[in-house]
C-alpha atoms as a PDB file:
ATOM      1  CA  UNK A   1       0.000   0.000   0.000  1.00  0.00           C
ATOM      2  CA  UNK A   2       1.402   3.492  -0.922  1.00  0.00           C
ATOM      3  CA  UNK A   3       1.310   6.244   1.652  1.00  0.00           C
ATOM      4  CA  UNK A   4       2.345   9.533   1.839  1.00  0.00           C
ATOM      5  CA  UNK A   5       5.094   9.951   4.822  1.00  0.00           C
ATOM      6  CA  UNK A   6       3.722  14.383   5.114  1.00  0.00           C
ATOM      7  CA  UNK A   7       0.296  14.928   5.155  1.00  0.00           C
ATOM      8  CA  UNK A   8      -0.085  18.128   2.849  1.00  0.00           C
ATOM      9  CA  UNK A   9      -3.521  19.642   3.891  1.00  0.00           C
ATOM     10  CA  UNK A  10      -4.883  22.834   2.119  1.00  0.00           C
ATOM     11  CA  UNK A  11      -2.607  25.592   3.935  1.00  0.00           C
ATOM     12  CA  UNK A  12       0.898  23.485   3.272  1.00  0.00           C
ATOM     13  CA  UNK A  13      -0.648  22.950  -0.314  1.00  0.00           C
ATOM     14  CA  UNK A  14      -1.152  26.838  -0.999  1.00  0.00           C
ATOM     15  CA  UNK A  15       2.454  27.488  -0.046  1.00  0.00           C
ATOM     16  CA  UNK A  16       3.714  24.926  -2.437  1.00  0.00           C
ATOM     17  CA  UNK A  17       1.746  25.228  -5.663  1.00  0.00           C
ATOM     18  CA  UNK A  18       2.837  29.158  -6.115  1.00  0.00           C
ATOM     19  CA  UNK A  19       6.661  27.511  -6.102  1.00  0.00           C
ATOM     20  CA  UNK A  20       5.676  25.424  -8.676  1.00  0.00           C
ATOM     21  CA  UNK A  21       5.714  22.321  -6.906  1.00  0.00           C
ATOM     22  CA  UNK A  22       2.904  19.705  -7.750  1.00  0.00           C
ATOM     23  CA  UNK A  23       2.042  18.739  -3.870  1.00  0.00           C
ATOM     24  CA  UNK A  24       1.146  14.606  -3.712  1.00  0.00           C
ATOM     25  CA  UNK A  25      -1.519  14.212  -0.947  1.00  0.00           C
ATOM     26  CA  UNK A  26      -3.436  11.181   0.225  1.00  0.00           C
ATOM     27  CA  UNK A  27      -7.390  11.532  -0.166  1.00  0.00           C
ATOM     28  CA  UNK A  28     -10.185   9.801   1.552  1.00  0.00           C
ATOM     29  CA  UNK A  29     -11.200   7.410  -0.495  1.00  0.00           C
ATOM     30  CA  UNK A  30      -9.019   8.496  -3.210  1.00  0.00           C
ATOM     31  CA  UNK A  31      -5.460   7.324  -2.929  1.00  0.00           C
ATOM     32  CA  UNK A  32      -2.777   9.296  -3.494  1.00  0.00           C
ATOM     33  CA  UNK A  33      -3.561  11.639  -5.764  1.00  0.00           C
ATOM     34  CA  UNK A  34      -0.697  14.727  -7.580  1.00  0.00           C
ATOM     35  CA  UNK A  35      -2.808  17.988  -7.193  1.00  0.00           C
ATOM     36  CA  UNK A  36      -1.644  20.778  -9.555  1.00  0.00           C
ATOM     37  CA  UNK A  37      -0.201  20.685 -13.188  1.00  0.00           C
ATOM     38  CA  UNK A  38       2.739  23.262 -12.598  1.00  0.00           C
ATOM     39  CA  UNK A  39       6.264  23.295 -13.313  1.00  0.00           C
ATOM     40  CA  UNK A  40       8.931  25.283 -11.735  1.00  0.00           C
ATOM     41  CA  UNK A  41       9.673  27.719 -14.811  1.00  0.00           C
ATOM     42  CA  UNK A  42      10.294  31.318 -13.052  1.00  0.00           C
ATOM     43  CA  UNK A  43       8.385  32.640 -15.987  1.00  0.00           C
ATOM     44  CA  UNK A  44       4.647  32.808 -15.308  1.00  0.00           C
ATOM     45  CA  UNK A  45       3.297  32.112 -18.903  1.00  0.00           C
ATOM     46  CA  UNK A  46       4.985  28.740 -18.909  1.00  0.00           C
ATOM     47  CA  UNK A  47       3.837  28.203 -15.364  1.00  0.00           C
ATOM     48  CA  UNK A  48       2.138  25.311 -16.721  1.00  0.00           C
ATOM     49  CA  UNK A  49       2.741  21.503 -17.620  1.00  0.00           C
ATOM     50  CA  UNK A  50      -0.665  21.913 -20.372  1.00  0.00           C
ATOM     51  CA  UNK A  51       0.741  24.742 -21.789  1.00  0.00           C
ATOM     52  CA  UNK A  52       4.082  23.217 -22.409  1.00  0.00           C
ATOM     53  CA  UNK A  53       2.401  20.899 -24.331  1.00  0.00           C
ATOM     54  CA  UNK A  54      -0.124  22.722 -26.205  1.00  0.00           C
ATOM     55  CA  UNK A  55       2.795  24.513 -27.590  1.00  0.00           C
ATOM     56  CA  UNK A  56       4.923  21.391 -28.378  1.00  0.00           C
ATOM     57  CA  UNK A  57       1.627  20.117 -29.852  1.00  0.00           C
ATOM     58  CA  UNK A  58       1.616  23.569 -32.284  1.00  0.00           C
ATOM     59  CA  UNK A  59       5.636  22.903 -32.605  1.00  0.00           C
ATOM     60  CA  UNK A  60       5.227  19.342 -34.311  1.00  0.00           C
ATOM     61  CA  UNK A  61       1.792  20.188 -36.148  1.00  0.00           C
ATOM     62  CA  UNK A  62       3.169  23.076 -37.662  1.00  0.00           C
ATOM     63  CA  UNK A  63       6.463  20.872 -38.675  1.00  0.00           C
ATOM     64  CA  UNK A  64       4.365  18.145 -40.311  1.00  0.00           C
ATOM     65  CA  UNK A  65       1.738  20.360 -41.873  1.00  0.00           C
ATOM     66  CA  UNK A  66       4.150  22.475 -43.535  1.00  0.00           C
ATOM     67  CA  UNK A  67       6.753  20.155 -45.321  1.00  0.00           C
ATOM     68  CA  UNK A  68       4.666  20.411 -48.667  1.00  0.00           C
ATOM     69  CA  UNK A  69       6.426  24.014 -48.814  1.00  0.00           C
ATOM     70  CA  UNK A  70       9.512  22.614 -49.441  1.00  0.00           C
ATOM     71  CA  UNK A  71       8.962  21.877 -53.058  1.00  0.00           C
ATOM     72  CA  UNK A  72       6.786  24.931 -53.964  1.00  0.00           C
ATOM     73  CA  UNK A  73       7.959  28.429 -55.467  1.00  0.00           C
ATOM     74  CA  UNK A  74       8.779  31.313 -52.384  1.00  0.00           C
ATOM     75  CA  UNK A  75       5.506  33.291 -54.025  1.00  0.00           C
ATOM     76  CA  UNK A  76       2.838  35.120 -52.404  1.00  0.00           C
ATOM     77  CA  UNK A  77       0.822  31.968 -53.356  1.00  0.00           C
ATOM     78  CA  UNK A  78       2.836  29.855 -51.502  1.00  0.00           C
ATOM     79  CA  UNK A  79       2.565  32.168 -48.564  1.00  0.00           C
ATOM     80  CA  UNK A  80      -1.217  32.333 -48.655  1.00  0.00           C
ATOM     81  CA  UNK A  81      -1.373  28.986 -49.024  1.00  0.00           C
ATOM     82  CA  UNK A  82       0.863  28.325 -45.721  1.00  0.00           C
ATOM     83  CA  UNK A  83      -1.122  31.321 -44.066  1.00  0.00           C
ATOM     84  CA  UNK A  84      -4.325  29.303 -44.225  1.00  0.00           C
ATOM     85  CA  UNK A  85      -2.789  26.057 -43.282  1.00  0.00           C
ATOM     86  CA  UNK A  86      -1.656  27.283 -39.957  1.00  0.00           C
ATOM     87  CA  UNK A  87      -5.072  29.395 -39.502  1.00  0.00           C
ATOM     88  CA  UNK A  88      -6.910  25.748 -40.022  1.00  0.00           C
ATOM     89  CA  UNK A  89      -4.607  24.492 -37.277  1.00  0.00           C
ATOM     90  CA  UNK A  90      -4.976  26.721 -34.704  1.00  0.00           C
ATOM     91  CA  UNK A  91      -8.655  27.787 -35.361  1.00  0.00           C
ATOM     92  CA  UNK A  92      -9.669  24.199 -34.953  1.00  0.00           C
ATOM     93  CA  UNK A  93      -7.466  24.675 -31.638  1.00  0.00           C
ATOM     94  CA  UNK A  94      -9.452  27.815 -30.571  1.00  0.00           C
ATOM     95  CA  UNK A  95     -12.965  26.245 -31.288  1.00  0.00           C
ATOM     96  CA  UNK A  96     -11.184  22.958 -29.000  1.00  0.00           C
ATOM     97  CA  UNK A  97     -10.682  25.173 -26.230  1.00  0.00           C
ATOM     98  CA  UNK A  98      -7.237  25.294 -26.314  1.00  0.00           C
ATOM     99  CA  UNK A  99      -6.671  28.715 -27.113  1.00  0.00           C
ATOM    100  CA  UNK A 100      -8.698  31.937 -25.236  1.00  0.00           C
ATOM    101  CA  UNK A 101      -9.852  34.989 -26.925  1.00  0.00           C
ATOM    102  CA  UNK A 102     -13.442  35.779 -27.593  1.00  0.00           C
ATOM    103  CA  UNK A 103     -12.292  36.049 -31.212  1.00  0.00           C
ATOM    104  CA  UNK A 104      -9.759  33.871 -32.875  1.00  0.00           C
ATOM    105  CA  UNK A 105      -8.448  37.266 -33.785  1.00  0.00           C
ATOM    106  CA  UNK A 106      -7.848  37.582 -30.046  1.00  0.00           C
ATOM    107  CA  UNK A 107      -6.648  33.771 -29.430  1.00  0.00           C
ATOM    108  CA  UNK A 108      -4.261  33.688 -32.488  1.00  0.00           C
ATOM    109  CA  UNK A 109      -2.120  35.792 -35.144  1.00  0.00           C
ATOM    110  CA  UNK A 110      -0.046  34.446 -37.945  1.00  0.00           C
ATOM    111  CA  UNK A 111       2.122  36.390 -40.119  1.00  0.00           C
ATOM    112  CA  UNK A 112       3.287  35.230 -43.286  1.00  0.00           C
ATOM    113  CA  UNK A 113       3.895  37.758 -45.988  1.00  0.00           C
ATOM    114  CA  UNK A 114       6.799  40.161 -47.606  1.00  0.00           C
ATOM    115  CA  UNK A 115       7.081  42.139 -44.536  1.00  0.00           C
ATOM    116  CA  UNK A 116       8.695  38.981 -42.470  1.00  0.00           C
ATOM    117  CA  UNK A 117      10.362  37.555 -46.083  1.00  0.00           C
ATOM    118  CA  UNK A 118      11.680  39.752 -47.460  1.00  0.00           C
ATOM    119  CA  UNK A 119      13.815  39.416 -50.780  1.00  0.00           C
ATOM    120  CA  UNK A 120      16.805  38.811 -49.359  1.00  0.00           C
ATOM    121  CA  UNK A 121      15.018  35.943 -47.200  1.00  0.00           C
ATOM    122  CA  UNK A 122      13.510  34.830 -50.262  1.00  0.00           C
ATOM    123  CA  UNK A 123      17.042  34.941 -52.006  1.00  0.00           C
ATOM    124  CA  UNK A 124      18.826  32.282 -49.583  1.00  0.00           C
ATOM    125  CA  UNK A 125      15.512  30.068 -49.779  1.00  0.00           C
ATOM    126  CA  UNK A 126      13.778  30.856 -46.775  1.00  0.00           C
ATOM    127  CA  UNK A 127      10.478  31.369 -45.449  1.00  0.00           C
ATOM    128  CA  UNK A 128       9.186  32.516 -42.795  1.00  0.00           C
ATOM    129  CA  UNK A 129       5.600  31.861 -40.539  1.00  0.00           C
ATOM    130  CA  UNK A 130       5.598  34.045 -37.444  1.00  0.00           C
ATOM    131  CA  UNK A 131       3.239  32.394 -35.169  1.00  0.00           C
ATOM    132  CA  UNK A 132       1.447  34.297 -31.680  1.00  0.00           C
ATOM    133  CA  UNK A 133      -1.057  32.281 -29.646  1.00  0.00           C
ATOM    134  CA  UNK A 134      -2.777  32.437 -26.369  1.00  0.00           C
ATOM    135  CA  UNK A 135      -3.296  29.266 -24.651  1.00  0.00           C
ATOM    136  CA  UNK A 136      -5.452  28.887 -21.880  1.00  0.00           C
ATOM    137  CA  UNK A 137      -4.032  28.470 -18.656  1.00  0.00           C
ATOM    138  CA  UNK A 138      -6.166  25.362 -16.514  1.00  0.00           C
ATOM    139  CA  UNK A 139      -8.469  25.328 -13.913  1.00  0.00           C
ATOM    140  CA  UNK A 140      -6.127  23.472 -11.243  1.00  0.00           C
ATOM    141  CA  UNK A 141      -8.762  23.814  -8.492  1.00  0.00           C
ATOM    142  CA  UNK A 142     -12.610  24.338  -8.757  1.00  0.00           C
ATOM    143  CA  UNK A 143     -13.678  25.317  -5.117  1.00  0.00           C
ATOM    144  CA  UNK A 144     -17.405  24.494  -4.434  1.00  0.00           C
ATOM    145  CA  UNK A 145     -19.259  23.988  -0.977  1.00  0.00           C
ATOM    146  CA  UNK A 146     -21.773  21.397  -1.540  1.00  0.00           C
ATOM    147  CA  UNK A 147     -24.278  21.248   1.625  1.00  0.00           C
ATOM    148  CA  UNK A 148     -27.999  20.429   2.937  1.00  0.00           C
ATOM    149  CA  UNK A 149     -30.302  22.947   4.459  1.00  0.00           C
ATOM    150  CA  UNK A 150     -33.468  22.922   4.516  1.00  0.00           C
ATOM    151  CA  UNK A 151     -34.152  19.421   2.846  1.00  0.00           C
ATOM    152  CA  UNK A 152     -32.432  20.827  -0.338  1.00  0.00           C
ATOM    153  CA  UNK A 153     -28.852  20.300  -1.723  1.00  0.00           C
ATOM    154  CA  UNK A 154     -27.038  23.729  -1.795  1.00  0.00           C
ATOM    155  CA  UNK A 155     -24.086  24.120  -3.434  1.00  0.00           C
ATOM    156  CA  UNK A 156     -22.021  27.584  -2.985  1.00  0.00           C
ATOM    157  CA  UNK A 157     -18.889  29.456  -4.387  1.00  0.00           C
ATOM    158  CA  UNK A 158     -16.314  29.436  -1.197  1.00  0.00           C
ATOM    159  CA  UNK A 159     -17.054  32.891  -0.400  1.00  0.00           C
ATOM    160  CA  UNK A 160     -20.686  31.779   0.729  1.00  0.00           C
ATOM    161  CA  UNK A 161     -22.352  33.030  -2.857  1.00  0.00           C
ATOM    162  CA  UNK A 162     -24.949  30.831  -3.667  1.00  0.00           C
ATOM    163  CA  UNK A 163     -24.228  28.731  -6.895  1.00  0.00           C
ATOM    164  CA  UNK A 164     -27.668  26.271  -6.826  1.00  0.00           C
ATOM    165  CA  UNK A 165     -30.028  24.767  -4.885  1.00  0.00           C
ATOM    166  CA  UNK A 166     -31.705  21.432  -5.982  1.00  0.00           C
ATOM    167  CA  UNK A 167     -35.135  20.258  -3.174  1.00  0.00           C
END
């Protein structure tokens, strides 16, 4: 039987997470059970372990979804053509939930066109697809009071707000 040899409780578990360490407590009923998805990156937009990946997911799709550009001309056409390749990719990622923004406008920008290949780019073979996204950072805890008054189920926000009541 595995055990945990510290009992983490709440308190000890806020003071870790924020450090980036991933806190492994035993749960009642549960097991053990790692709580948190963080790594220990000082930099808070790679703060997480499913934003790491998301982006190494992008990395690699981009890589395999772009290799037909190796035998085509270094044209605006080829450009445009690239440009809605990688808008395919990371729309579908947007409508997934992986990326936030209200718009994809706002979850994702590509740029692919003379102003990042220039001539001289062109000249030596290149091309270039400058790619900005905005993943979504997780939900590591939902906090919800679930109670009985009154012969109905209440369930509440932490702060006391009520979130439903089901009699």
């Amino acid at each position: 039987m595995l055990r945990s040899t510290v009992a983490v409780g709440d308190e000890l578990s806020g003071v870790l997470n924020p450090l980036g360490i991933n806190a492994i407590r035993a749960l009642s009923g549960r097991g053990l059970r790692i709580l948190g998805a963080r790594t220990v990156s000082s930099d808070p937009d790679w703060r997480f372990i499913s934003v790491r990946r998301l982006l190494i997911l992008i990395e690699k799709s981009i890589l395999v979804s772009s290799q037909w550009c190796v035998f085509e001309p270094n044209d605006a056409f080829t450009r445009a053509k690239l440009q809605m390749s990688l808008n395919g990719l990371l729309l579908s990622l947007w409508e997934q939930g992986g990326l936030v923004g209200n718009t994809p406008q706002e979850a994702f920008r590509i740029q692919c066109d003379e102003d990042n290949n220039p001539p001289s780019q062109r000249e030596q073979g290149r091309l270039w697809a400058e790619v900005g996204v905005a993943p979504s950072q997780p939900l590591e805890f939902i906090l919800l009071r679930v109670g009985r008054a009154n012969n109905e189920v209440e369930i509440s926000n932490p702060d006391g707000r009520m979130a439903a009541h089901m009699g």
